[in-house]
Protein backbone atom coordinates (compact mmCIF):
# COMPACT_ATOMS: atom_id res chain seq x y z
CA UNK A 1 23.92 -15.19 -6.81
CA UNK A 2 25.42 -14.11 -10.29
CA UNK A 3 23.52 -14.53 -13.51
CA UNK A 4 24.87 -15.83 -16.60
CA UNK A 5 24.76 -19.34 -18.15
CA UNK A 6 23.39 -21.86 -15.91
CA UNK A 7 23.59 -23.44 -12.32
CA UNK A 8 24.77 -23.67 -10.08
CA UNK A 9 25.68 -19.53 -9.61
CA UNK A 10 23.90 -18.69 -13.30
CA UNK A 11 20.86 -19.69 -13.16
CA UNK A 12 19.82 -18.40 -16.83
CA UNK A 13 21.92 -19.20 -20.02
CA UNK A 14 21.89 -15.43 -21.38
CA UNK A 15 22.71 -16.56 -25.15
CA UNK A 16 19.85 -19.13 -24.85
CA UNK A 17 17.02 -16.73 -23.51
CA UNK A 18 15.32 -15.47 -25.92
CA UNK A 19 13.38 -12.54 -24.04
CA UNK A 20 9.63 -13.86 -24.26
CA UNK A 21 9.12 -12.98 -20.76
CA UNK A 22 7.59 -16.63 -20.02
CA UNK A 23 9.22 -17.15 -16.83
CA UNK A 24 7.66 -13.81 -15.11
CA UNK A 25 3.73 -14.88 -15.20
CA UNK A 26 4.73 -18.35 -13.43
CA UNK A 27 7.12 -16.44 -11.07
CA UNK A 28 6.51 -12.48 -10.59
CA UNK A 29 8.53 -12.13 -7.43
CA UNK A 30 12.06 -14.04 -8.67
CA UNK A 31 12.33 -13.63 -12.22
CA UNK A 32 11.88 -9.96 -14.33
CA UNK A 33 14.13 -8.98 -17.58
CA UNK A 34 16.86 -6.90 -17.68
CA UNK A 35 17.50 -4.21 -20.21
CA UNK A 36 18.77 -6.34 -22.88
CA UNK A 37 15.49 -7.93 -22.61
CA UNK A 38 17.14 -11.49 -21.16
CA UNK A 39 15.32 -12.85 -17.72
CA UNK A 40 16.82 -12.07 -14.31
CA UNK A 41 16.74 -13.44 -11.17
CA UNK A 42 15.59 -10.50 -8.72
CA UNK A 43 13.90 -12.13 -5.93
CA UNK A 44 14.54 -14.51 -3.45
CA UNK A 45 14.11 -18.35 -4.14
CA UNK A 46 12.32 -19.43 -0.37
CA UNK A 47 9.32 -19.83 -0.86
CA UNK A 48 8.55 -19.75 -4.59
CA UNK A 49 9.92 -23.03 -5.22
CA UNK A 50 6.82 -24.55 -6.33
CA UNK A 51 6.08 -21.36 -8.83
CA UNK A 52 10.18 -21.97 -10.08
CA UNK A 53 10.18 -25.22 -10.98
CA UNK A 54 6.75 -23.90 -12.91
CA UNK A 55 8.85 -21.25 -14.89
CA UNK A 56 11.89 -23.52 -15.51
CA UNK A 57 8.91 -26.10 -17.11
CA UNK A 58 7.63 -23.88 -19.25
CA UNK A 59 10.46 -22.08 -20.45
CA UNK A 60 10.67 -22.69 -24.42
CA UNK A 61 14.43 -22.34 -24.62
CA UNK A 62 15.58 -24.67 -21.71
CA UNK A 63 17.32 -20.96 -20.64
CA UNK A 64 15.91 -21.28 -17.01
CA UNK A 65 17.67 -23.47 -15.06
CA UNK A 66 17.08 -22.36 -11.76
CA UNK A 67 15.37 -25.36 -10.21
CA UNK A 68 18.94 -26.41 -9.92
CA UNK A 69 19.53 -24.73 -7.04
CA UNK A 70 16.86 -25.57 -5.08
CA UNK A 71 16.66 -28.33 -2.60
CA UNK A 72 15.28 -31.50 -4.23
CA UNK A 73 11.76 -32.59 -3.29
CA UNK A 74 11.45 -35.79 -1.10
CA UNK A 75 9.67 -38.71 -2.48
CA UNK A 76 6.09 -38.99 -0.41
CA UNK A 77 6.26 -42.42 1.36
């Protein structure tokens, strides 16, 4: 997966990150910053969905757009 400026291969919009670090509390094991200070993707996505779509939430610049490539949730019947 490349990172640049949104989904579906960039999952994080570099110019739009603004380097708070918000997305690694929610998601230690996928996201981290780089040395320009701008969030990463570093880990796998399997099994931190959940903890994803938490970081893409609460991410104050909309930067984070990585719940777009995960599978979509079913609807609970």
């Amino acid at each position: 997966m490349s990172l640049g400026d949104g989904p579906p291969d960039r999952p994080i919009d570099r110019d739009a990150c603004m380097g708070s670090g918000n997305s690694l509390p929610w998601a230690p094991a996928v996201f981290d910053l780089d040395d320009e200070g701008v969030a990463i993707v570093t880990g796998g996505l399997a099994g931190h969905e959940e903890e994803v779509r938490v970081a893409e939430a609460n991410c104050r610049t909309s930067a984070n757009r990585v719940d777009g490539l995960l599978p979509m949730a079913l609807p609970e019947s």
